[in-house]
Protein backbone atom coordinates (compact mmCIF):
# COMPACT_ATOMS: atom_id res chain seq x y z
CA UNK A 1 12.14 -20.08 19.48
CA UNK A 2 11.07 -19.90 15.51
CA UNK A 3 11.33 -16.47 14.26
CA UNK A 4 8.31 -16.38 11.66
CA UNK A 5 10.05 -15.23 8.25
CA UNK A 6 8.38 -11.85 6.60
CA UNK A 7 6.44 -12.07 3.39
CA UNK A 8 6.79 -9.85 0.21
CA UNK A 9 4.73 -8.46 -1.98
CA UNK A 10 4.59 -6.88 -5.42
CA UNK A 11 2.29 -5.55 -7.60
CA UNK A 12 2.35 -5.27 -11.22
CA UNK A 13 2.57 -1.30 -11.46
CA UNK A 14 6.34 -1.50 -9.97
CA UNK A 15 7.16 -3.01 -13.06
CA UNK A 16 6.50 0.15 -15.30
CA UNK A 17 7.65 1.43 -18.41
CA UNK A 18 9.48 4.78 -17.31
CA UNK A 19 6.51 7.25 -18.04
CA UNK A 20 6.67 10.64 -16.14
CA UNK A 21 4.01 13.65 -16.71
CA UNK A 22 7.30 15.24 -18.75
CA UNK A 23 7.83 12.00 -21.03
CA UNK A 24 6.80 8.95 -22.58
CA UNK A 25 7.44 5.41 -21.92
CA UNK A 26 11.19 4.52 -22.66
CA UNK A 27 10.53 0.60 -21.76
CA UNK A 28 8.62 -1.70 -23.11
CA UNK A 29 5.37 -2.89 -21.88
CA UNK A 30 6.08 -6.25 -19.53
CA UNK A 31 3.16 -8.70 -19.42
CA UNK A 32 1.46 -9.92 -16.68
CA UNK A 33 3.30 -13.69 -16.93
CA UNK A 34 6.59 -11.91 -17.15
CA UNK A 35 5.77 -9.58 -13.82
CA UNK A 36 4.43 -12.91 -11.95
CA UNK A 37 7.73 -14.64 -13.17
CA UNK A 38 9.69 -11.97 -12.01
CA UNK A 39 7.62 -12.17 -8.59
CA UNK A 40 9.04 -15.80 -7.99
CA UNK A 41 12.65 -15.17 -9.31
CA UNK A 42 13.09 -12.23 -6.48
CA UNK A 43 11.37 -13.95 -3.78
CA UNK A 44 7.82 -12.51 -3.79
CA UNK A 45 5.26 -14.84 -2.38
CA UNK A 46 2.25 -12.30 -2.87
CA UNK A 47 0.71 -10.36 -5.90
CA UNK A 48 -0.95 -7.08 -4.82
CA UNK A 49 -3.91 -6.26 -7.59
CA UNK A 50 -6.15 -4.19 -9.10
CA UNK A 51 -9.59 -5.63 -9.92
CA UNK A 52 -8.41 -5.13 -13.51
CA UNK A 53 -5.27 -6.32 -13.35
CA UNK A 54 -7.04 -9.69 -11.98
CA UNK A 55 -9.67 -9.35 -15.10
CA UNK A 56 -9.12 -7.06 -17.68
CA UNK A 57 -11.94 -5.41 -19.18
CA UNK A 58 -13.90 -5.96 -16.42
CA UNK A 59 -16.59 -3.27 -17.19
CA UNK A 60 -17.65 -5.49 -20.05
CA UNK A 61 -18.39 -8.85 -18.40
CA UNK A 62 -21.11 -9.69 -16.17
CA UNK A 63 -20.43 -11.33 -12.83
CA UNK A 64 -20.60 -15.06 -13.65
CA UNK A 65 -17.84 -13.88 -16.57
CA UNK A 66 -16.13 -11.63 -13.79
CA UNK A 67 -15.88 -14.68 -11.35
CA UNK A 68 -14.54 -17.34 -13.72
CA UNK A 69 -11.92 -14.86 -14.66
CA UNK A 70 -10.80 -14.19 -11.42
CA UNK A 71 -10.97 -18.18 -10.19
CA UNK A 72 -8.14 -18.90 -13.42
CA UNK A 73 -6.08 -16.12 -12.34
CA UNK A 74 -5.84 -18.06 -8.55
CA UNK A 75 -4.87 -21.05 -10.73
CA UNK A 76 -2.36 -18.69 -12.43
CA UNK A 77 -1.17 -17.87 -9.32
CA UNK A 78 -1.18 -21.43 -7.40
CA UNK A 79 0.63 -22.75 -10.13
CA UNK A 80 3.44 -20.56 -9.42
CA UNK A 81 3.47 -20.57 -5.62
CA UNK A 82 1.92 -16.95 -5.38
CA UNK A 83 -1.14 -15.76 -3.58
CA UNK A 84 -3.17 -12.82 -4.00
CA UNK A 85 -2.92 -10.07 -1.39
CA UNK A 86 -5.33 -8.21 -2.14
CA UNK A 87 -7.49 -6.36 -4.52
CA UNK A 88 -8.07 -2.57 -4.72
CA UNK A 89 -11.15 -1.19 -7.10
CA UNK A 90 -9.33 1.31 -9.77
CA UNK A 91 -11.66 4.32 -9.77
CA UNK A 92 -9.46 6.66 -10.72
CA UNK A 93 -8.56 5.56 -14.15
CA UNK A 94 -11.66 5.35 -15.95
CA UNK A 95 -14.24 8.14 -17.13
CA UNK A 96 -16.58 7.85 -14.18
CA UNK A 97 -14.32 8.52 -11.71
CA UNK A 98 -12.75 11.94 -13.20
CA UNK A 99 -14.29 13.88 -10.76
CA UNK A 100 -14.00 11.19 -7.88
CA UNK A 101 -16.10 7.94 -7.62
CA UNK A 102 -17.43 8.21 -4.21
CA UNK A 103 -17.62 11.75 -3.39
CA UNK A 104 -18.10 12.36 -6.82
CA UNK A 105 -20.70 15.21 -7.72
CA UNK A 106 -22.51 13.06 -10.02
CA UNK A 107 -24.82 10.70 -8.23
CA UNK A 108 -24.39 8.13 -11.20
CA UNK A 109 -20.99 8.22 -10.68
CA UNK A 110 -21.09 7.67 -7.06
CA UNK A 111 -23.23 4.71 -7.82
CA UNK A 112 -20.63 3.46 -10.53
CA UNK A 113 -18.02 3.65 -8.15
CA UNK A 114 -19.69 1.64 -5.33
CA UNK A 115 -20.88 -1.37 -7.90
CA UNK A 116 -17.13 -1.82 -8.99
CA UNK A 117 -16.31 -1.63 -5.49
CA UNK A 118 -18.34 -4.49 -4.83
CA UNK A 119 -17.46 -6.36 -8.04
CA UNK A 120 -13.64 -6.23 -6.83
CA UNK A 121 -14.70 -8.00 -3.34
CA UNK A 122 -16.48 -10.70 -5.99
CA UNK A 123 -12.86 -10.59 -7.52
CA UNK A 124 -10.77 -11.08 -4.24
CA UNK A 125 -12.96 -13.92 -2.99
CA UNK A 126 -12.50 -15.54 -5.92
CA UNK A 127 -8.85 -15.15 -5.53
CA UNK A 128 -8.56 -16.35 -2.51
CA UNK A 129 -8.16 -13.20 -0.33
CA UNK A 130 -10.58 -10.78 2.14
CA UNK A 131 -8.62 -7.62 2.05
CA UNK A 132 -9.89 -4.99 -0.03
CA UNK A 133 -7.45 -1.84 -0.50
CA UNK A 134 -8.94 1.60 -0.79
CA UNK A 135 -6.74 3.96 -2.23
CA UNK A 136 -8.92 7.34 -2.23
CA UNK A 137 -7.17 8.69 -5.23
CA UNK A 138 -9.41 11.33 -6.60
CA UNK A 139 -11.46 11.69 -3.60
CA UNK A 140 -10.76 15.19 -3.14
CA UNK A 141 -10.40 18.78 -4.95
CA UNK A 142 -8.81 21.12 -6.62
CA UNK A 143 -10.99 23.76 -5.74
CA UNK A 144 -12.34 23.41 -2.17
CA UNK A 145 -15.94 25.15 -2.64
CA UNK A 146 -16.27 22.20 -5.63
CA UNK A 147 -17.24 19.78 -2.92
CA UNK A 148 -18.84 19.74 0.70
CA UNK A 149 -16.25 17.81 3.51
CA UNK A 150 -18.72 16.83 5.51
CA UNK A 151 -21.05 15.08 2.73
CA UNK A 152 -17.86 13.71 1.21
CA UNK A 153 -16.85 12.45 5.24
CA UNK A 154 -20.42 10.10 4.39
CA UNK A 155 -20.05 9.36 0.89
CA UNK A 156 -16.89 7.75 1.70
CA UNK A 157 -18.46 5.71 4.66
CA UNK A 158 -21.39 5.25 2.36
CA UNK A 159 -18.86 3.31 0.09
CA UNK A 160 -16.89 1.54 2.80
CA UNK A 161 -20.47 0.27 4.35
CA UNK A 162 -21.33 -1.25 1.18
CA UNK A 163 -18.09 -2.67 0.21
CA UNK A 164 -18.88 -4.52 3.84
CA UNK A 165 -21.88 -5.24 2.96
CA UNK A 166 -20.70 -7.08 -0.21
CA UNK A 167 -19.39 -10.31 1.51
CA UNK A 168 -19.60 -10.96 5.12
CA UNK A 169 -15.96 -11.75 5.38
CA UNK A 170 -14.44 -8.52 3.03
CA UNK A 171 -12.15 -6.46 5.26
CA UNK A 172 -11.16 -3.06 4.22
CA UNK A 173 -7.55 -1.48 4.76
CA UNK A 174 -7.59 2.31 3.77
CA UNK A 175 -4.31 3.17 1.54
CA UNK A 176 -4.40 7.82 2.75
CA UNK A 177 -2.47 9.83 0.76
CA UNK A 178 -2.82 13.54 1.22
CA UNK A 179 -2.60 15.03 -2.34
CA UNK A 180 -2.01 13.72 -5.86
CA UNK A 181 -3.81 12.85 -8.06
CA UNK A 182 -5.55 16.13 -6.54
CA UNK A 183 -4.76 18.38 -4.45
CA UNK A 184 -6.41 18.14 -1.14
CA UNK A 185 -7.52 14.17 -0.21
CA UNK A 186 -10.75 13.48 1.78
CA UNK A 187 -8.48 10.70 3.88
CA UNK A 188 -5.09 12.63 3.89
CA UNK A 189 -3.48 10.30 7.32
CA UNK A 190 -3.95 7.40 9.43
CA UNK A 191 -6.10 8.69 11.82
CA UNK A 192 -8.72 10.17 9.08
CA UNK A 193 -8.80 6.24 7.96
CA UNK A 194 -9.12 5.04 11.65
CA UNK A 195 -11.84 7.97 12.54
CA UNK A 196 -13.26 6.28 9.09
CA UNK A 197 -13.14 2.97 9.96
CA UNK A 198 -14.68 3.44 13.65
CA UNK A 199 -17.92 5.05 12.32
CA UNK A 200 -18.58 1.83 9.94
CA UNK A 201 -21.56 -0.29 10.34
CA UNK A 202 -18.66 -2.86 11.06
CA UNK A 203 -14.87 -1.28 12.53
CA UNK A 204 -13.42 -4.83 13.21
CA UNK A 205 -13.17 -5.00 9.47
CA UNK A 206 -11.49 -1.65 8.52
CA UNK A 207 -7.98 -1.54 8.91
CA UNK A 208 -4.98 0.27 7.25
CA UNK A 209 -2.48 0.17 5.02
CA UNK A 210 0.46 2.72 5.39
CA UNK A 211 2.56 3.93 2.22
CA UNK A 212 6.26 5.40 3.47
CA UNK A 213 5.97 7.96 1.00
CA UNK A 214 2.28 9.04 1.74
CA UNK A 215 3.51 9.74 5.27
CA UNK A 216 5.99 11.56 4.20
CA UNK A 217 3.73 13.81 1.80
CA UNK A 218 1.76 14.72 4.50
CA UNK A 219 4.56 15.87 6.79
CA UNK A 220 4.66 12.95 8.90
CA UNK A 221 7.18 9.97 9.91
CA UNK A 222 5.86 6.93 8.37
CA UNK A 223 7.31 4.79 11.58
CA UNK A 224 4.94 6.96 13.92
CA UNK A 225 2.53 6.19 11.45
CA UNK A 226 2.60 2.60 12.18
CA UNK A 227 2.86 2.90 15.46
CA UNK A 228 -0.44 4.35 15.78
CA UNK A 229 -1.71 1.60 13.70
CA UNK A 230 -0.24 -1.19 15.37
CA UNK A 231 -1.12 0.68 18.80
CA UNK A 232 -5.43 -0.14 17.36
CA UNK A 233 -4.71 -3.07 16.17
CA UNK A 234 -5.00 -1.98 12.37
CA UNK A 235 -1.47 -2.19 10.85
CA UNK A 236 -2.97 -4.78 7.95
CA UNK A 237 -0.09 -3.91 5.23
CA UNK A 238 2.55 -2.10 4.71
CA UNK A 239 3.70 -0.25 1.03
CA UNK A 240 7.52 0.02 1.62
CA UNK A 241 9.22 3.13 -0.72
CA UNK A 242 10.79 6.39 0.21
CA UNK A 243 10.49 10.34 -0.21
CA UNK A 244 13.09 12.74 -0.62
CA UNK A 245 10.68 15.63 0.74
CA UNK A 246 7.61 17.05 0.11
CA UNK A 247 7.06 16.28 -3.60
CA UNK A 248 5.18 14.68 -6.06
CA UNK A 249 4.99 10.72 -5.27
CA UNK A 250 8.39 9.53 -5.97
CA UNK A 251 8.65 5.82 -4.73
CA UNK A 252 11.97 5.31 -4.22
CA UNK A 253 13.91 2.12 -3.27
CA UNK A 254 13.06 1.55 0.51
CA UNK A 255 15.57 3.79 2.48
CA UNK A 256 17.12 5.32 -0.56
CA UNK A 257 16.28 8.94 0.59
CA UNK A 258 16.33 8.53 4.91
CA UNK A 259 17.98 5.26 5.78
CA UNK A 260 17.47 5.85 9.34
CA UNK A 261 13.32 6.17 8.45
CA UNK A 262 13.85 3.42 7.08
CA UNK A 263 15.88 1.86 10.30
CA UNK A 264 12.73 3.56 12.43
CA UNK A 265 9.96 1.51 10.22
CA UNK A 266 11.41 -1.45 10.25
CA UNK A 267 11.85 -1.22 14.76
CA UNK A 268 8.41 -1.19 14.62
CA UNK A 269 7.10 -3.54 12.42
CA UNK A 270 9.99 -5.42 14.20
CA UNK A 271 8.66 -4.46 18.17
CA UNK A 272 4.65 -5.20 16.69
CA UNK A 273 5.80 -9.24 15.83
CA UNK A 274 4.29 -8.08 12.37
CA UNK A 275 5.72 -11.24 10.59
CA UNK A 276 3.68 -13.66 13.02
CA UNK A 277 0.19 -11.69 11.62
CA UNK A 278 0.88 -13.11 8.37
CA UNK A 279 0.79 -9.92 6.80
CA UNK A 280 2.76 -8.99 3.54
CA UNK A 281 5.73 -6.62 3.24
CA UNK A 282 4.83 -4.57 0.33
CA UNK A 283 7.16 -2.43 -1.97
CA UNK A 284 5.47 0.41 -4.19
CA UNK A 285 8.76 1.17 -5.86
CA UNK A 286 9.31 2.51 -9.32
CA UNK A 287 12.25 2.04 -11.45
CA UNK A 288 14.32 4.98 -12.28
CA UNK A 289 13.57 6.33 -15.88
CA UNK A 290 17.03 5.83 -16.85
CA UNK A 291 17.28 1.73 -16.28
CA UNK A 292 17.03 -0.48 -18.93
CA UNK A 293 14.72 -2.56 -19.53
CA UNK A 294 16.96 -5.58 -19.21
CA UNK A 295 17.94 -4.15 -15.25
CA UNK A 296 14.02 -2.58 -14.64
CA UNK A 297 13.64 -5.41 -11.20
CA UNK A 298 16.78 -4.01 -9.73
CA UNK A 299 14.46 -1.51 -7.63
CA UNK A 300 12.82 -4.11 -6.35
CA UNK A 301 15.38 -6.11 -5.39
CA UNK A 302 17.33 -3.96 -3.54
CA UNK A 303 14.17 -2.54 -1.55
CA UNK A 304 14.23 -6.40 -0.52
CA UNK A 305 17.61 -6.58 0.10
CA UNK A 306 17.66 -3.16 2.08
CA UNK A 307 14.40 -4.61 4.37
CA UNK A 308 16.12 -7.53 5.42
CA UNK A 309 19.45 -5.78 6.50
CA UNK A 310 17.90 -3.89 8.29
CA UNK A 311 16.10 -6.65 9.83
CA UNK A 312 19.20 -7.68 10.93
CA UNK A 313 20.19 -4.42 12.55
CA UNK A 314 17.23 -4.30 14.49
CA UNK A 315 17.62 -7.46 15.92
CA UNK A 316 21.53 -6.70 16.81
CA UNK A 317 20.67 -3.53 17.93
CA UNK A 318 22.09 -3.19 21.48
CA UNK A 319 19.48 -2.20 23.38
CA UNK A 320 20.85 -2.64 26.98
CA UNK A 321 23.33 0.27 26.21
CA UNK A 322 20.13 2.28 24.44
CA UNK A 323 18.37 1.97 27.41
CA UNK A 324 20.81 2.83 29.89
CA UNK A 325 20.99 6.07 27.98
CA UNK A 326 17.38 6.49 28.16
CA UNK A 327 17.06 5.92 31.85
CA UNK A 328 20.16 9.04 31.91
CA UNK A 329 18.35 11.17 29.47
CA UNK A 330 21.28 10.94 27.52
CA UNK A 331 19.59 11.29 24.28
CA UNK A 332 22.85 12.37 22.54
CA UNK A 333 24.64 9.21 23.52
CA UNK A 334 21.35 7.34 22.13
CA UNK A 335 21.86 9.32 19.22
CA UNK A 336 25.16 8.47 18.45
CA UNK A 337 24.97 4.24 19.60
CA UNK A 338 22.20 4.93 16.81
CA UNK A 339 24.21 5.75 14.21
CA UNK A 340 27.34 4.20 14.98
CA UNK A 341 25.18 0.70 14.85
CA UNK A 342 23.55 2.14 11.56
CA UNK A 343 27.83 2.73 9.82
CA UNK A 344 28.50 -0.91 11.13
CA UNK A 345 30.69 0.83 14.15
């Protein structure tokens, strides 16, 4: 029988420039062509995007203008043998959305943020795709008496019912992320974006997306993570990176930092068939501040690279022997055929 082949996916910020909050840019700005022929020299068949990365200086154009743009940027992309993934509204970049966009304090804000919400489902249509991502960045505080949970627990569904509402065919997968940009997030886990999702005026629409690293910040294995996802039938993406600890959001190269995490994401995305859904393998990798600008894909490439290895242990992984040592409760012996199979012994 076929095995259906993964796809990947890449988005523009994992090309960066080498910024931290401690320094300036030490690479030069690469433009969008350059990123989408990098895409197709690595392998990447999708583009994840912004609505602004689709159509810059969006807040300036009305929707006819907003809709043209986006329908040449599918060209763009055709033309090259790339597809858009998705498209994720990027609230927490511009003025509005300082103190949040939908559980912001400021009703005009709020209102702001849900109107580019539904511009970006304009934008993905146009492109070609369904999915919107929300990434709650700023949806949070920094002081916890600043904002009420339980009217931010409706603003949020507020936003997600009228990013529905915006197309009968937009689906939503909820990026969590417990802290950073601030310091306690509305939607921290998966099951705060599930609970989300199941109170919508539409659930079969809402979905997830899980970030390794997110996981991670919160405390949690990003493979159990998944599991619960795949377990409701809401695994719709995947952001591939890694975490050494519980730190500010480092995206490392997939299994840089916990290769057997990494071993324990890809079992399940292997045990869930999640090729044969047709959904992407994204990385959200950065390069290291210290690569040149000639060498700043290299991240990427290896995150690939690693993936598919361990693909292949997966797949070679002898499970007869793991089970016999499951049925014993020999859960040292798994331990070790674990590792062994990990060294190549």
């Amino acid at each position: 029988m076929a095995v259906t082949p993964y796809r990947f996916s890449v988005g523009p910020w994992n090309l960066g420039r080498g910024a931290d909050p401690f320094g300036p840019p030490v690479r030069p700005q690469v433009a969008f062509a350059d990123v989408l022929k990098a895409a197709v020299k690595l392998g990447f068949e999708g583009i994840q995007l912004h609505d602004d990365d689709a159509v810059p200086d969006l807040e300036k154009l009305t929707h006819s203008q907003i809709v043209r743009e986006a329908e040449a940027m599918r060209g763009t992309l055709s033309d090259l043998g790339l597809t858009a993934e998705f498209v994720a509204p990027r609230l927490w970049e511009h003025e509005s959305g300082v103190d949040g966009g939908y559980t912001a304090n400021d009703p005009a804000a709020r209102k702001w943020a849900i109107e580019r919400s539904k511009r970006a489902v304009d934008i993905a249509q146009a492109l070609g795709t369904d999915l919107i991502v929300m990434w709650p960045a700023r949806e949070g505080t920094n002081v916890r008496e600043s904002k009420n949970p339980v009217e931010a627990s409706g603003q949020i569904l507020e936003a997600i019912n009228a990013i529905l509402g915006a197309h009968p065919k937009a689906r939503i997968a909820i990026e969590p992320k417990p802290n950073e940009p601030v310091d306690h997030a509305f939607v921290p886990t998966i099951g705060h974006a599930l609970a989300l999702g199941a109170r919508c005026a539409d659930p079969s629409r809402v979905g997830v997306l899980i970030e390794s690293a997110h996981a991670i910040l919160a405390g949690l294995d990003p493979s159990d993570e998944m599991g619960f996802a795949v377990a409701a039938g809401k695994l719709w993406g995947v952001h591939l990176n890694d975490q050494n600890g519980l730190k500010f959001d480092q995206d490392k190269v997939f299994g840089a930092a916990n290769l057997r995490g990494a071993f324990d994401q890809v079992r399940v995305l292997e045990a869930a068939n999640y090729a044969a859904t047709g959904c992407f393998i994204g990385f959200d990798v950065k390069a290291q501040r210290t690569q040149s600008a000639d060498a700043a894909t290299a991240h990427l490439a290896t995150s690939k690279a690693v993936f598919l290895r361990l693909v292949e242990k997966v797949r070679s992984f002898p499970h007869t022997a793991a089970q016999q040592c499951i049925k014993a409760r020999d859960y040292e012996a798994l331990e070790r055929l674990v590792l062994e199979h990990l060294l190549g012994g």
